[in-house]
Protein backbone atom coordinates (compact mmCIF):
# COMPACT_ATOMS: atom_id res chain seq x y z
CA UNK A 1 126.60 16.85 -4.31
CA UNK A 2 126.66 13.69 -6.95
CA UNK A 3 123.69 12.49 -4.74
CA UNK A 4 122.03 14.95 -5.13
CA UNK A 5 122.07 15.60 -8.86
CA UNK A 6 121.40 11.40 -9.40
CA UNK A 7 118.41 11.62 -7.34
CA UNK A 8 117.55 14.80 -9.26
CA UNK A 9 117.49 13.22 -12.58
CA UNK A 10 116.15 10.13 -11.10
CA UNK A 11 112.60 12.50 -10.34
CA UNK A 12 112.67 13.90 -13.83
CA UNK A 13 112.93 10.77 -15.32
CA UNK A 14 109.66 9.35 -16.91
CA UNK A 15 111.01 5.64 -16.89
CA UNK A 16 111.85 5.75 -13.32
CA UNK A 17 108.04 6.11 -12.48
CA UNK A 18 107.56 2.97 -14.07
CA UNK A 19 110.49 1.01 -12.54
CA UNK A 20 108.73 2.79 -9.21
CA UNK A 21 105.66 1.50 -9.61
CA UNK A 22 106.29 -2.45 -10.95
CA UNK A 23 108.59 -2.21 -7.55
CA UNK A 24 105.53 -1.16 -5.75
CA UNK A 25 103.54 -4.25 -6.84
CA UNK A 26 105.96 -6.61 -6.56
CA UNK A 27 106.28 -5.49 -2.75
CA UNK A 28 102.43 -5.67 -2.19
CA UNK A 29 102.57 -9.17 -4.03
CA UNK A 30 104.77 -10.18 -1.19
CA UNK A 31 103.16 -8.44 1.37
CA UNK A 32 99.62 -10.17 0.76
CA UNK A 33 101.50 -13.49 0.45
CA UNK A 34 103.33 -13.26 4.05
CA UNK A 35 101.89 -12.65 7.63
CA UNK A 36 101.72 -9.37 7.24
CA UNK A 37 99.14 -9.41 4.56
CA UNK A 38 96.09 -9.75 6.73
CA UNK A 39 97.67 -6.35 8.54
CA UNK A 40 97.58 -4.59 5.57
CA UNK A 41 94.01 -5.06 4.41
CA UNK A 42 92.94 -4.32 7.95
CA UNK A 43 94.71 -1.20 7.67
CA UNK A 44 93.10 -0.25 4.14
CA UNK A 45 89.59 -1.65 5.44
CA UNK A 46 90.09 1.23 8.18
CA UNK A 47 87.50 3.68 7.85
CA UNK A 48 88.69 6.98 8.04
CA UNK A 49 86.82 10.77 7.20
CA UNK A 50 83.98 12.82 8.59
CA UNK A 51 80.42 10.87 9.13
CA UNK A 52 78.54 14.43 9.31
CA UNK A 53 79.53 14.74 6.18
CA UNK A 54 78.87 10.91 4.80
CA UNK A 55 82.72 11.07 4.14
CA UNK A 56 83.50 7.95 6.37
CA UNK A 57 85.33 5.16 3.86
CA UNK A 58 87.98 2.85 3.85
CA UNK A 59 91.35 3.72 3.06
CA UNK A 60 91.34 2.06 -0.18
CA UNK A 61 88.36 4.03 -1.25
CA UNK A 62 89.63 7.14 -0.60
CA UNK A 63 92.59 5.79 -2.57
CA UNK A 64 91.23 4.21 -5.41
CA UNK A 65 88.11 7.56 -5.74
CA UNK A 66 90.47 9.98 -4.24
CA UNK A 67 93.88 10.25 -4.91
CA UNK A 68 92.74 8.66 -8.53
CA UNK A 69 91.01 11.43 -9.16
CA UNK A 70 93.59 13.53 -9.10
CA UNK A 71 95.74 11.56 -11.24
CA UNK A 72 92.68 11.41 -13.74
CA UNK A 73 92.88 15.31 -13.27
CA UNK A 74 96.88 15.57 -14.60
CA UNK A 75 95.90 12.75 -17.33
CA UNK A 76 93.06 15.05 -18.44
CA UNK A 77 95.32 18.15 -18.26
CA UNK A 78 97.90 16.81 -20.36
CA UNK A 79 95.01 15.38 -22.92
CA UNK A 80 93.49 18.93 -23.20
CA UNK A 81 96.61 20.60 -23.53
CA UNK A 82 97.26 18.55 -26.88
CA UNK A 83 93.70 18.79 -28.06
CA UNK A 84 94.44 22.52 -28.16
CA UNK A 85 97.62 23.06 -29.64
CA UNK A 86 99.04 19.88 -29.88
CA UNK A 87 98.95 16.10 -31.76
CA UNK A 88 95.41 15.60 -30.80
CA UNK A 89 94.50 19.14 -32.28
CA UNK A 90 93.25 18.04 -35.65
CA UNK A 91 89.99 15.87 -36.25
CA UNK A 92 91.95 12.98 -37.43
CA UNK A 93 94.70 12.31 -35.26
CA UNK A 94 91.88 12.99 -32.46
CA UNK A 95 89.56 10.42 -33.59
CA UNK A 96 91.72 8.01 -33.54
CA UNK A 97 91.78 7.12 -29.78
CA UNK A 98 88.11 7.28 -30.08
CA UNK A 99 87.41 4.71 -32.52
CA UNK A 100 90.07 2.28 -30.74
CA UNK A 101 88.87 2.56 -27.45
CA UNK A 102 85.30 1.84 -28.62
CA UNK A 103 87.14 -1.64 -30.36
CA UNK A 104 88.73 -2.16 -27.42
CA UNK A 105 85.74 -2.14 -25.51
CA UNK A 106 83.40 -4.13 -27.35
CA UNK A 107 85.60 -6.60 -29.27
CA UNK A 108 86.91 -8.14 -25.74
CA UNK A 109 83.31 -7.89 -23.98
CA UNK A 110 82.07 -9.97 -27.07
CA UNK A 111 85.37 -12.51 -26.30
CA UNK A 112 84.35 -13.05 -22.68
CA UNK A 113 80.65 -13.17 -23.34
CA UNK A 114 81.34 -16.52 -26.37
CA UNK A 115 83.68 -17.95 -23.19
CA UNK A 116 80.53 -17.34 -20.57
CA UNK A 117 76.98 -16.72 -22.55
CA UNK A 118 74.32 -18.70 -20.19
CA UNK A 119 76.89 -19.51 -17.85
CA UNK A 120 77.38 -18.49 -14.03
CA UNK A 121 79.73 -15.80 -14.80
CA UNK A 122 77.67 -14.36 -17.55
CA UNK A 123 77.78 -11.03 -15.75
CA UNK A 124 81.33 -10.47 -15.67
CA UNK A 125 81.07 -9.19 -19.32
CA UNK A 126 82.19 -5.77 -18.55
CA UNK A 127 85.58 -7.02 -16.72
CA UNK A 128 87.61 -6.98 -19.86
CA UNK A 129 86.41 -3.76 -21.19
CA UNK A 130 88.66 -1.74 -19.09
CA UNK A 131 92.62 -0.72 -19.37
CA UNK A 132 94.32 0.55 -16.57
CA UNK A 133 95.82 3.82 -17.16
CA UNK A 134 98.18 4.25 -14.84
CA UNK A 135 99.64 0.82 -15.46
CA UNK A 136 99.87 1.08 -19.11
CA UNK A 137 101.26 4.52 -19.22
CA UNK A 138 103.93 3.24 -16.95
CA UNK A 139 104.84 0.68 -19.10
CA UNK A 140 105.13 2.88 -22.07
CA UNK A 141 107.17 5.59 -19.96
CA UNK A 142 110.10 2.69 -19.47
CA UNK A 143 110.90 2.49 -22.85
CA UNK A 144 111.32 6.33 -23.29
CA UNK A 145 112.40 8.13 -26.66
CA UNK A 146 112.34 4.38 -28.44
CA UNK A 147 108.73 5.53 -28.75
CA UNK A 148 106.89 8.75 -30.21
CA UNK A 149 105.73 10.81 -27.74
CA UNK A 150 103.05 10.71 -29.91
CA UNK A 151 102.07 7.22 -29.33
CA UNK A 152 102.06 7.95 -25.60
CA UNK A 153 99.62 10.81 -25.75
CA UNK A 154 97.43 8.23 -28.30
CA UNK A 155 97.78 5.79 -25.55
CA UNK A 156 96.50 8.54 -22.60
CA UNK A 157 94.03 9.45 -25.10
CA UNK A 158 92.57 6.04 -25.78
CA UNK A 159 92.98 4.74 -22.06
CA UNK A 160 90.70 7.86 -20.92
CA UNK A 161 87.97 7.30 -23.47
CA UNK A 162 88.53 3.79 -22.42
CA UNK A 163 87.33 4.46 -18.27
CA UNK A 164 85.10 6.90 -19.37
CA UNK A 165 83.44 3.65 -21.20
CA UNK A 166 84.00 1.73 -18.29
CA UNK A 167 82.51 4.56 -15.62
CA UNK A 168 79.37 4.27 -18.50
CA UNK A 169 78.93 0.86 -18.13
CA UNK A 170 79.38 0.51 -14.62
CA UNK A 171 76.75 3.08 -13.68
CA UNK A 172 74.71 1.97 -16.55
CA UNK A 173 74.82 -1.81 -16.10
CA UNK A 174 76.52 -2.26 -12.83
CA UNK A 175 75.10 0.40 -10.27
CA UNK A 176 71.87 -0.49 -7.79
CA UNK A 177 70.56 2.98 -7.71
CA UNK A 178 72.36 6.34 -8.94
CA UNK A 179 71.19 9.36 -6.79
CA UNK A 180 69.41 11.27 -9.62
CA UNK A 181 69.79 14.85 -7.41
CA UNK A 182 73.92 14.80 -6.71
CA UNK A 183 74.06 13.31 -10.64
CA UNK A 184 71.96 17.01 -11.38
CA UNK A 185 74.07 18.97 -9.27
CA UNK A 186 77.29 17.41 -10.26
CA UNK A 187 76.00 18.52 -13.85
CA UNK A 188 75.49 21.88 -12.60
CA UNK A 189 78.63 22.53 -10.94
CA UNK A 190 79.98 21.35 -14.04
CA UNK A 191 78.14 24.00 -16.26
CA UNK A 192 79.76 26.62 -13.69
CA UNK A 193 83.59 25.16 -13.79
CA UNK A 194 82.59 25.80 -17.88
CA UNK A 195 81.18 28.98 -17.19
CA UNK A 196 84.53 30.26 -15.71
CA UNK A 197 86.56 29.12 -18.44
CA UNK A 198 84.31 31.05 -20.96
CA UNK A 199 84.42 34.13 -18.35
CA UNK A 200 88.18 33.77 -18.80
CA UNK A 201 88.61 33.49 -15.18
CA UNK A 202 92.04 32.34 -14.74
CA UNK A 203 92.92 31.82 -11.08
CA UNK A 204 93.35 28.14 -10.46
CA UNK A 205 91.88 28.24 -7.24
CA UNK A 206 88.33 29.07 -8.45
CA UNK A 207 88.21 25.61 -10.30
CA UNK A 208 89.53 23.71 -7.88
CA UNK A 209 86.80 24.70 -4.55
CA UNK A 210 84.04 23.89 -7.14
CA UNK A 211 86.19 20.34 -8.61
CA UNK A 212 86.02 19.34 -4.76
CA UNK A 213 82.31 19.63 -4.58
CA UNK A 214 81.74 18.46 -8.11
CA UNK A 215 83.86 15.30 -6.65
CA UNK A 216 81.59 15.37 -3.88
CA UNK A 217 78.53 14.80 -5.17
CA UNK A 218 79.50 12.74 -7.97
CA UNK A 219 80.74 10.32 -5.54
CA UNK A 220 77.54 10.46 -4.08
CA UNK A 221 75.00 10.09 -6.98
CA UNK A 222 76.78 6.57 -7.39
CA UNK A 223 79.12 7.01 -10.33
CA UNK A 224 82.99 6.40 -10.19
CA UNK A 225 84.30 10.21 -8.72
CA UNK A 226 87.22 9.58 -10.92
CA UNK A 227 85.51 11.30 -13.85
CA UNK A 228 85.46 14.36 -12.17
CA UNK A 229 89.61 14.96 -12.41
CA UNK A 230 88.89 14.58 -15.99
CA UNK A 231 85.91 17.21 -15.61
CA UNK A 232 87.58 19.66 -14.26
CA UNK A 233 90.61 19.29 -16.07
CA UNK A 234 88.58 19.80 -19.47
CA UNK A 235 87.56 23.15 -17.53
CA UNK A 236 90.79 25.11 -16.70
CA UNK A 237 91.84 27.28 -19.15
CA UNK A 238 94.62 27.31 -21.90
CA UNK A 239 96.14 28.82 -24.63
CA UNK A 240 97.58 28.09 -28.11
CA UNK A 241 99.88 30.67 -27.79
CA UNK A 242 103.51 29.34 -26.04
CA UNK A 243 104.66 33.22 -24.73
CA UNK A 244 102.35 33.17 -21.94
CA UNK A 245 102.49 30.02 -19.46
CA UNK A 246 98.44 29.34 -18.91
CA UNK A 247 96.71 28.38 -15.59
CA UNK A 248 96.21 24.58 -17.32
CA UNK A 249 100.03 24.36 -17.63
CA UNK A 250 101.00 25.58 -14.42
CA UNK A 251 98.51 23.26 -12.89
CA UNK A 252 99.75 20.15 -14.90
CA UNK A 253 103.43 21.00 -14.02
CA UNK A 254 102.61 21.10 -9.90
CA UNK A 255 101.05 17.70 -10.36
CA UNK A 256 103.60 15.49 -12.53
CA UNK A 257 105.88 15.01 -9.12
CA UNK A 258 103.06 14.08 -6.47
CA UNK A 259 101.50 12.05 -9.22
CA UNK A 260 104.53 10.15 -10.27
CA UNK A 261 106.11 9.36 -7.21
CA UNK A 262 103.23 9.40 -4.00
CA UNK A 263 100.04 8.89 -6.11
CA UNK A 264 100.75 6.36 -8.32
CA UNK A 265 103.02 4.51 -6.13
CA UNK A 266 100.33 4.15 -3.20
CA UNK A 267 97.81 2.98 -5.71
CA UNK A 268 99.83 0.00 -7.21
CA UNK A 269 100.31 -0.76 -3.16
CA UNK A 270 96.77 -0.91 -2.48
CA UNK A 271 95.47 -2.38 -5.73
CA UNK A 272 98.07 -5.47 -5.74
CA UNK A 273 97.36 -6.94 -2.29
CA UNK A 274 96.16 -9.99 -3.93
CA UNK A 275 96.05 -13.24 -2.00
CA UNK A 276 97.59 -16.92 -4.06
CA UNK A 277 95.12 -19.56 -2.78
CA UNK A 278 94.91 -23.54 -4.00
CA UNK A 279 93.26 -23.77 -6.86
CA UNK A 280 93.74 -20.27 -8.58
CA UNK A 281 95.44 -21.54 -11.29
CA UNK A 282 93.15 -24.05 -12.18
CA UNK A 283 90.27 -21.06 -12.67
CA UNK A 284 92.51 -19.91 -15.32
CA UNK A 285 91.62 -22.47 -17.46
CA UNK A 286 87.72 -22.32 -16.54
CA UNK A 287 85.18 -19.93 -19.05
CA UNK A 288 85.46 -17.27 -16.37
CA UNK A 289 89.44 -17.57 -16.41
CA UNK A 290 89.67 -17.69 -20.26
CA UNK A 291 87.04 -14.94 -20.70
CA UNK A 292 89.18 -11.98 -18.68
CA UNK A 293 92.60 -13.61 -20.39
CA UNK A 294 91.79 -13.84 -23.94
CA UNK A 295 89.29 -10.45 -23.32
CA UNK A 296 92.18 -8.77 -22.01
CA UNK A 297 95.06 -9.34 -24.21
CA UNK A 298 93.75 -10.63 -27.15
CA UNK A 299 90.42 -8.53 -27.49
CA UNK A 300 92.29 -5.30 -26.90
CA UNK A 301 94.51 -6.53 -29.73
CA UNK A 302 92.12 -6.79 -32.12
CA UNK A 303 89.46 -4.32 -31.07
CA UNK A 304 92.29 -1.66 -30.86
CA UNK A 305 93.78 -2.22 -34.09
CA UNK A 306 90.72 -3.33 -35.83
CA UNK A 307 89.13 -0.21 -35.51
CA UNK A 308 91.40 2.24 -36.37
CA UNK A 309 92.52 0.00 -39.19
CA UNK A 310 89.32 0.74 -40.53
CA UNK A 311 89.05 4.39 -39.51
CA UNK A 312 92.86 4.80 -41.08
CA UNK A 313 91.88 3.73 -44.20
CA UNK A 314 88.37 5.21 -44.59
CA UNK A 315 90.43 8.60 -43.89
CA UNK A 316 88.75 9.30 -41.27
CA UNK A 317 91.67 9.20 -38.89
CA UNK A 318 95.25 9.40 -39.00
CA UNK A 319 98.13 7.55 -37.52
CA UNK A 320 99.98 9.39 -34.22
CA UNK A 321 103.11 10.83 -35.73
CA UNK A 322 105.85 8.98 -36.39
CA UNK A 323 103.98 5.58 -35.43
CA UNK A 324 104.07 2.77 -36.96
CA UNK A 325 101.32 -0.40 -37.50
CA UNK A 326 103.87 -2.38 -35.62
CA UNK A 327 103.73 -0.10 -32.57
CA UNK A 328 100.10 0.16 -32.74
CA UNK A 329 99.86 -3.53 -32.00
CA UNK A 330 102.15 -2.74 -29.20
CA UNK A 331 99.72 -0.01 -27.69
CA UNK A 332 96.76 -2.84 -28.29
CA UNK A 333 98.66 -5.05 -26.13
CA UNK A 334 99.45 -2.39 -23.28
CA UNK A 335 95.85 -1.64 -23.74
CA UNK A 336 94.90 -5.70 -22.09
CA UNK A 337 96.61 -4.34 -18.66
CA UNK A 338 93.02 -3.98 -17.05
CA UNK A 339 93.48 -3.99 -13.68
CA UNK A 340 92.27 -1.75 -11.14
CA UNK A 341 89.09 -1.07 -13.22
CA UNK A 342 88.63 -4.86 -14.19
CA UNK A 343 88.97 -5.51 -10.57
CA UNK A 344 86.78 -2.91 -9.83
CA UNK A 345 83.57 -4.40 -12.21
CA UNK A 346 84.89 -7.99 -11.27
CA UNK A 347 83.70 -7.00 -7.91
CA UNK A 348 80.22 -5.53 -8.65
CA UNK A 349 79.63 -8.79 -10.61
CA UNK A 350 80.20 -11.17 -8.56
CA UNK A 351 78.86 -9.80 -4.97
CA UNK A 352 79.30 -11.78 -1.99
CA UNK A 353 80.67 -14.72 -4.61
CA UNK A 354 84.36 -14.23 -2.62
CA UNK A 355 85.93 -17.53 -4.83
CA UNK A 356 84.65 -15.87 -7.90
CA UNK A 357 86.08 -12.60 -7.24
CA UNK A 358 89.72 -14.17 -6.24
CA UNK A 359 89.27 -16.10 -9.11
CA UNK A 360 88.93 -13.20 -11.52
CA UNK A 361 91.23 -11.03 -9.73
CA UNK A 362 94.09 -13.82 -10.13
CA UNK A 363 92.79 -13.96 -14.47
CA UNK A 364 92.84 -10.17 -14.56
CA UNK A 365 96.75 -10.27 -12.53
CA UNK A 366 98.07 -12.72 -15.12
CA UNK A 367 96.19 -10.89 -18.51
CA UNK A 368 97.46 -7.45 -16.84
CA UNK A 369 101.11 -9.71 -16.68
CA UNK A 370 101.10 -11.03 -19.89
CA UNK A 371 99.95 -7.82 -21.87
CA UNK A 372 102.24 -5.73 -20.09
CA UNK A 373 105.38 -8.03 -21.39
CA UNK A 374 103.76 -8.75 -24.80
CA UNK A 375 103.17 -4.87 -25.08
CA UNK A 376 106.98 -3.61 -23.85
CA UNK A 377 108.39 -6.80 -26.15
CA UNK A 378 106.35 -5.61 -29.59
CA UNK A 379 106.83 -1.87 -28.61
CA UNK A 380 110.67 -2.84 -27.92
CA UNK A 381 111.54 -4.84 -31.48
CA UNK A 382 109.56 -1.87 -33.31
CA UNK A 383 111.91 0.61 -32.11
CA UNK A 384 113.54 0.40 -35.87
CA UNK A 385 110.08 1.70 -37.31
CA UNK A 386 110.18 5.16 -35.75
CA UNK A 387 111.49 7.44 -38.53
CA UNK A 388 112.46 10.54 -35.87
CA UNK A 389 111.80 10.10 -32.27
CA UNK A 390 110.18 12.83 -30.74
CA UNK A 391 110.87 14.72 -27.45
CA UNK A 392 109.49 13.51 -24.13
């Protein structure tokens, strides 16, 4: 019975995600670094799906487009849900994540690009432009009511607009040839998921066929399918009133447990599997190395903080609740954990260029590292600042 009730609270608890998922990459660490690491990528190089369909991918694609997706979906849920009737519902405390995420993604390109203008890796100026949002979140989750809830949702907020950018400049900058017909008919299944909201159609099921396809053929017109959880999620309806539970609510509570504790778990497993080889550490000290590093953690920093320094005190936007300047430098830090989407760009830049790419990867591991300790650390000490905690 005592079992039963620990493991119950374990589940509901959002720091145990977190302690989940740093488990998770410490296990693939050591999996890619022992014999059985070459098993493992074989078994996520596996193709697996229906060729009739042009469905037939790896297993880490289907992760990494796939099950993301859905996470991107509860992300988006929980983002909406605040726009609507909670801290993101007025213009100023909204804008906020906006005008840091667009510092956080220039400020560290322009970092990496002084490190690497006219150089070999010249193209990897996108790498640090990204923050990993399942990573960061997780981070923030450990430290639990020492921090506002509505720093977390700023956080969400930012880290969203943040890949959106990143989706942006990968199909922009990054992508051979987008498919301009499944880009028109992702748009138009789009306009429908829209069209049911307005219809007040409320039946969850009638958004989610159409999110498949609109997943479908977003994948296909050669833009990261991850920004169709966020689609759809911006499509299911809510309400501002709390007496009725809304379809967007019910949706976002069925998702918090798969998310948490299969999703997010499998991804960390997948994304870690990174290899030490001789000579790693000495690309950290290269342009390329120094570029992602100081892009990463101290870029973020300042791009983050810069920003809505400057929207703060032009009035234009407003604090999160509760927050302090202190913490904010905290969230700029958590911001540098790049990650899956650095890795992600690191790869399109440097095709076929395998020592590059292990080289980056390793620079984006250790910035990821050292901005997720920095961040905790700064977000830890400010505890003091918080002048009423909010509820989780």
């Amino acid at each position: 019975m005592k079992l039963s009730v620990y493991f119950k609270k374990f589940f509901q608890s959002s720091q145990s995600s977190g302690i989940l998922l740093i488990c998770c990459v410490v296990l693939a660490l050591i999996i890619a670094n022992t014999g059985l690491g070459k098993y493992f990528q074989n078994f996520l190089d596996t193709k697996i799906g229906m060729e009739s369909l042009h469905l037939q991918y790896p297993i880490s694609i289907w992760i990494n487009d796939g099950l993301m997706s859905v996470f991107f979906l509860l992300v988006g849920l929980e983002i909406k849900r605040e726009l609507v009737e909670g801290e993101l519902s007025s213009f100023k405390n909204a804008s906020l994540p906006i005008f840091a995420a667009i510092g956080g993604m220039l400020v560290p390109a322009v970092i990496y690009g002084l490190f690497n203008n006219g150089t070999a890796y010249s193209k990897g100026w996108g790498i640090p432009m990204a923050t990993d949002i399942a990573f960061s979140l997780a981070i923030i989750s450990m430290l639990g009511k020492r921090v506002p809830s509505s720093l977390k949702i700023f956080l969400a907020a930012l880290a969203i607009v943040d890949d959106l950018g990143a989706i942006l400049v990968i199909a922009i900058f990054y992508t051979d040839e987008i498919q301009w017909m499944n880009l028109w008919l992702s748009l138009g299944i789009t306009a429908f998921l829209f069209a049911l909201n307005y219809l007040k159609i409320k039946r969850i099921i009638f958004y989610i066929i159409p999110g498949i396809f609109l997943w479908y053929y977003l994948h296909h017109s050669g833009i990261h399918a991850t920004i169709a959880g966020v689609l759809l999620a911006f499509s299911i309806p809510t309400n501002v009133s709390n007496i009725k539970i809304s379809p967007l609510e019910k949706l976002e509570r069925s998702l918090h447990f798969p998310v948490s504790f299969i999703i997010m778990p499998i991804f960390a497993l997948t994304n870690t599997n990174i290899e030490f080889k001789s000579g790693m550490t000495d690309g950290l000290l290269s342009s390329l190395g120094l570029g992602i590093i100081c892009g990463l953690v101290l870029g973020k920093l300042i791009g983050i903080n810069l920003l809505s320094f400057i929207a703060v005190k032009l009035k234009i936007s407003s604090l999160p609740h509760n927050s302090s300047w202190s913490q904010m430098m905290g969230v700029g830090l958590l911001a540098g954990i790049g990650f899956t989407m650095s890795i992600f760009i690191a790869l399109l830049s440097f095709k076929h260029q395998i020592d590059i790419q292990d080289e980056a990867k390793f620079a984006i591991l250790i910035a990821s590292f050292l901005a997720a300790v920095l961040g905790y650390l700064v977000l830890n000490v400010s505890k003091s600042n918080v002048i009423e905690a909010d509820e989780d």
